[in-house]
Every structure is written in structure tokens, then in C-alpha cells.
C-alpha atoms as a PDB file:
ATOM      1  CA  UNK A   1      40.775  -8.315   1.261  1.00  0.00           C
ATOM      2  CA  UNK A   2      38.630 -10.257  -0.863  1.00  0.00           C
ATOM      3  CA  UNK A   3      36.779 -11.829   2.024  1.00  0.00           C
ATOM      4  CA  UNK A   4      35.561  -8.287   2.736  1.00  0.00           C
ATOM      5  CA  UNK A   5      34.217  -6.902  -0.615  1.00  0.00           C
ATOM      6  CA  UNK A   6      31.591  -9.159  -0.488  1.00  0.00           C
ATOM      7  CA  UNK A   7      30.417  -8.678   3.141  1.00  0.00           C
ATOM      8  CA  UNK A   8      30.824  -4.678   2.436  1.00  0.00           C
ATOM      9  CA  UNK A   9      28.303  -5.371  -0.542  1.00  0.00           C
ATOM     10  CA  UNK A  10      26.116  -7.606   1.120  1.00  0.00           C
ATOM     11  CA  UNK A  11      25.746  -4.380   3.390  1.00  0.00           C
ATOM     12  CA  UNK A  12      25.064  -2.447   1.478  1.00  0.00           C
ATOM     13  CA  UNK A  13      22.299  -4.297  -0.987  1.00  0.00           C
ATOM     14  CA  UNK A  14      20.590  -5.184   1.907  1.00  0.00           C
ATOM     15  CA  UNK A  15      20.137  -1.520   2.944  1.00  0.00           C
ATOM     16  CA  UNK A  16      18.232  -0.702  -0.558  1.00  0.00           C
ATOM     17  CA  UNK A  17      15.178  -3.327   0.580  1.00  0.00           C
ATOM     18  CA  UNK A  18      14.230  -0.997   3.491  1.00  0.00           C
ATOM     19  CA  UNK A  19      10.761   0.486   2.873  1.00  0.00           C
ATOM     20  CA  UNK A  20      11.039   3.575   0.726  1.00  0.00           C
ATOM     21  CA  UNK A  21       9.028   7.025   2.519  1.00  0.00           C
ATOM     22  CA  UNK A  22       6.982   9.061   0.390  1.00  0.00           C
ATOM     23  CA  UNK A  23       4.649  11.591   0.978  1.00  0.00           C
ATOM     24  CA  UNK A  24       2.445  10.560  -2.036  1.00  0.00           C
ATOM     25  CA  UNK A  25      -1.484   9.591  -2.239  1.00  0.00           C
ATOM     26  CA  UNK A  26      -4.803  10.418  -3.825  1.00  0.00           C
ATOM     27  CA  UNK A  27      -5.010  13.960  -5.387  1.00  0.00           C
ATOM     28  CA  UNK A  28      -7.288  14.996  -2.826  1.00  0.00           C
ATOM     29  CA  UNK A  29      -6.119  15.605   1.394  1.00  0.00           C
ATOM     30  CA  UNK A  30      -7.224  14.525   4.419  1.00  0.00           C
ATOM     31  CA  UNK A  31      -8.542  17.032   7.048  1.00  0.00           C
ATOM     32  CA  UNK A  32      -5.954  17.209   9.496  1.00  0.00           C
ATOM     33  CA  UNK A  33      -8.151  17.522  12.479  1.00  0.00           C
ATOM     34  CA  UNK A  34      -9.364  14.255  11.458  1.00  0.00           C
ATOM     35  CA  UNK A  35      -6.350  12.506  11.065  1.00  0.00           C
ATOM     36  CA  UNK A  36      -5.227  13.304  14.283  1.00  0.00           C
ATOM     37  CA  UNK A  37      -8.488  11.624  15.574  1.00  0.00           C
ATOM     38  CA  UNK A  38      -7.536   8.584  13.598  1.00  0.00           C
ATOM     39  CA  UNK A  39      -3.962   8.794  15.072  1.00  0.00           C
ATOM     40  CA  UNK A  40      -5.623   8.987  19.002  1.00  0.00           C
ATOM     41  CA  UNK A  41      -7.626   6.222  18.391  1.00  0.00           C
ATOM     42  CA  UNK A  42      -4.485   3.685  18.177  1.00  0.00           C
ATOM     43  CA  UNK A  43      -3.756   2.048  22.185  1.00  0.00           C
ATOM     44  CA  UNK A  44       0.267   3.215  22.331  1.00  0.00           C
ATOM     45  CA  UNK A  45       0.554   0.232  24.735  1.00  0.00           C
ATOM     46  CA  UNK A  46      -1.010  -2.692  22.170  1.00  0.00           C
ATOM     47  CA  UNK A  47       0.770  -4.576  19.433  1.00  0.00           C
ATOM     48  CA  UNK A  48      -0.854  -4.707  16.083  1.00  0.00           C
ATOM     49  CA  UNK A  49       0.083  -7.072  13.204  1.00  0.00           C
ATOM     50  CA  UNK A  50      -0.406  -6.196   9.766  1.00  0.00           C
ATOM     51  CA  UNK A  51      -3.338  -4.785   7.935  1.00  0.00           C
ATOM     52  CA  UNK A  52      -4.890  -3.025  11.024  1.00  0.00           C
ATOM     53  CA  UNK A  53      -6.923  -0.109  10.424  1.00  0.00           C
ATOM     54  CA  UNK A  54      -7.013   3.342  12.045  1.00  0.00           C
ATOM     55  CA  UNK A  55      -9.195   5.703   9.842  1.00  0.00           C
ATOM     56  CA  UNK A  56     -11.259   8.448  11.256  1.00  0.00           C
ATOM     57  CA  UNK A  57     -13.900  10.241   8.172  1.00  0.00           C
ATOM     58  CA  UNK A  58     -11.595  11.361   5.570  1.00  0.00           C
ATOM     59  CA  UNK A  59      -8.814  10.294   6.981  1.00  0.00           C
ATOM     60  CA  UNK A  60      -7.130   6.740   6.209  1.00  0.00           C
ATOM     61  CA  UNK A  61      -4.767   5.340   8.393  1.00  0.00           C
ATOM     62  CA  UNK A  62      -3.477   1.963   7.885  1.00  0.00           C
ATOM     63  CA  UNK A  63      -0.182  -0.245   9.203  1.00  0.00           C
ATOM     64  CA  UNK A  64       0.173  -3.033   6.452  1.00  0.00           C
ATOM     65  CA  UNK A  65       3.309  -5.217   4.614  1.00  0.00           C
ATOM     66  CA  UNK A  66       4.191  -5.824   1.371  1.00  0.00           C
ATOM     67  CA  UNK A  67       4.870  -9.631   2.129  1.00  0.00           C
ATOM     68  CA  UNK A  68       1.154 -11.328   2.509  1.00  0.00           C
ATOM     69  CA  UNK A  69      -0.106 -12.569   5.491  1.00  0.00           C
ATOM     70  CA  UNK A  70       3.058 -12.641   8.015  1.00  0.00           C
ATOM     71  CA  UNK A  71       2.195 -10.470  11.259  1.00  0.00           C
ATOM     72  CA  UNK A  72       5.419  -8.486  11.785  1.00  0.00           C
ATOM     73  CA  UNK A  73       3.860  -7.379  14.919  1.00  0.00           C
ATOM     74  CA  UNK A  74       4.679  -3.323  15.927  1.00  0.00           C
ATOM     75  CA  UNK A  75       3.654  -1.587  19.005  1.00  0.00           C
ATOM     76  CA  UNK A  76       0.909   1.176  18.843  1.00  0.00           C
ATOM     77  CA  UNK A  77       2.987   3.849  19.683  1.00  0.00           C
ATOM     78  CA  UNK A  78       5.673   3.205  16.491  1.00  0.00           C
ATOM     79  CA  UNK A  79       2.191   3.534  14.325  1.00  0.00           C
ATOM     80  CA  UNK A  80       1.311   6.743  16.169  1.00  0.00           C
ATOM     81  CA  UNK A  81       5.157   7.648  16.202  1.00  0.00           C
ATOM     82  CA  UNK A  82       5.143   7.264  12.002  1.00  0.00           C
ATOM     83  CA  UNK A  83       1.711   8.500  11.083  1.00  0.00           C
ATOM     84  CA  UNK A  84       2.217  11.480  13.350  1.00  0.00           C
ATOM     85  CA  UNK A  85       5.287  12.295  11.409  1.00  0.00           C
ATOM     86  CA  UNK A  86       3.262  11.816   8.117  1.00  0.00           C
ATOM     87  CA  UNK A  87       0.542  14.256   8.946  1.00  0.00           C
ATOM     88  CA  UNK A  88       3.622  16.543  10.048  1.00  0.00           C
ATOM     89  CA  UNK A  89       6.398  16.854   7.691  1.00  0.00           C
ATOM     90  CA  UNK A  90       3.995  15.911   4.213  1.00  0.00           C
ATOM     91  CA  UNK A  91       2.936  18.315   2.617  1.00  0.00           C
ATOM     92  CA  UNK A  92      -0.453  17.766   1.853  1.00  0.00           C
ATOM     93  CA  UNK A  93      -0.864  15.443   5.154  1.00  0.00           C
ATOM     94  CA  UNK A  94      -0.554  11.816   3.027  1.00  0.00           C
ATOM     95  CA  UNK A  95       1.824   9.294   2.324  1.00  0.00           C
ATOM     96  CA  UNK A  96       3.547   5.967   3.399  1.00  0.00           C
ATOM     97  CA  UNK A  97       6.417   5.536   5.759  1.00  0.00           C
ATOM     98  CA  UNK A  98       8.038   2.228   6.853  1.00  0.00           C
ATOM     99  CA  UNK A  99       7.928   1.250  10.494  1.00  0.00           C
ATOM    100  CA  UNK A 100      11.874  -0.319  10.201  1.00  0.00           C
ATOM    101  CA  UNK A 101      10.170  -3.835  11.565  1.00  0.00           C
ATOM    102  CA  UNK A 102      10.238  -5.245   8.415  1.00  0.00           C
ATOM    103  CA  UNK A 103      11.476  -4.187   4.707  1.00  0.00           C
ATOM    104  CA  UNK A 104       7.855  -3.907   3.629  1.00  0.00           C
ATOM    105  CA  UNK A 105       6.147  -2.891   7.169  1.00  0.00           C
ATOM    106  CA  UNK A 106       4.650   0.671   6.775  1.00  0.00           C
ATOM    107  CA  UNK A 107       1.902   2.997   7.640  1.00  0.00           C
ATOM    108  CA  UNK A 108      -0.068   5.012   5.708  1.00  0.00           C
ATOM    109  CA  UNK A 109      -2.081   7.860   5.971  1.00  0.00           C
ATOM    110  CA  UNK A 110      -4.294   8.851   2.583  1.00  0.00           C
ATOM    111  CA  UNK A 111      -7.428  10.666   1.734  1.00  0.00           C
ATOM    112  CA  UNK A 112     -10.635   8.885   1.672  1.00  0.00           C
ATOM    113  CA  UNK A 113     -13.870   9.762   0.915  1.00  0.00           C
ATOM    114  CA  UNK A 114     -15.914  10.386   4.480  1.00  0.00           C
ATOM    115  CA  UNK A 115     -17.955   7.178   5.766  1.00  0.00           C
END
């Protein structure tokens, strides 16, 4: 029995590192028409690696870590997947979900001011 207690915690403090979703971001929102611009620019069939940028006039789009410069390489469609879903279920069309890659592998989609 004691063998198992710490293999059952292990488990479950290793769940709490996975990448946290919110739907939070600047004060101001995105046009939606834009965003999903942003999100049909991204090649479903490519691999990115972190920091890659998918932004489309007010809308930012970005698939980035949290642990510096280590590629955790995702296919295309799991950032169109995860932004889609973004756009879709938050409420004012921003925030940051993780991409389950890595614990800090995310994309986010945020207001920006037009380019």
C-alpha cells in the first residue's frame, strides 16, 4: 500500500502542470471575421514549432511555450483545432488555450491594434 500513495500522487501533481485555458486578454476584441482569416491562413498539413505567428489586422494569433527556445513541434491543424475553439466558446473571442504537447505549449488569440 505504501508503494502506491506515492505513484497515486505523483499522478496527480503532474496533472496540475498542464497549461491552464482562459478566455482572458486585452480589454478590447478582435473582429471575428478577422480572426477567422488569421485561423485560414495556418497550412493544417505543416508542423510549426514555437513562437509562430498567425495574425490577420486586429486579430493576434500566436502558438508559443512557456519554456524558452525548445520547439515542441504541433501540427497546423491542432493550432487551427484550438484557436477555432477560442474564437468559439470565449466570450469576447480572446484568450489562451494549451495545445496538450507540452505543459506550457498554447495558442493564443488576443486583440491587437490593426497593422
Amino acid at each position: 500500500m505504501l508503494v502506491k500513495f506515492p505513484i497515486a500522487l505523483l499522478a496527480v501533481s503532474s496533472g496540475a502542470m498542464a497549461y491552464k485555458n482562459n478566455c482572458q486578454g486585452s480589454t478590447n476584441s478582435p473582429e471575428v471575421a478577422e480572426c477567422y482569416v488569421g485561423i485560414g491562413n495556418i497550412d493544417a498539413s505543416a508542423t510549426y514549432s514555437y513562437n509562430q505567428e498567425f495574425s490577420h489586422k486586429s486579430c493576434y494569433i500566436k502558438y508559443a511555450t512557456n519554456d524558452g527556445n525548445v520547439a515542441h513541434p504541433v501540427s497546423g491543424q491542432k493550432i487551427k483545432d484550438v484557436a477555432s475553439s477560442i474564437v468559439a466558446n470565449c466570450g469576447h473571442h480572446k484568450g489562451s488555450y494549451g495545445t496538450e504537447n507540452c505543459d506550457g505549449c498554447h495558442v493564443t488569440v488576443n486583440y491587437r491594434k490593426s497593422i
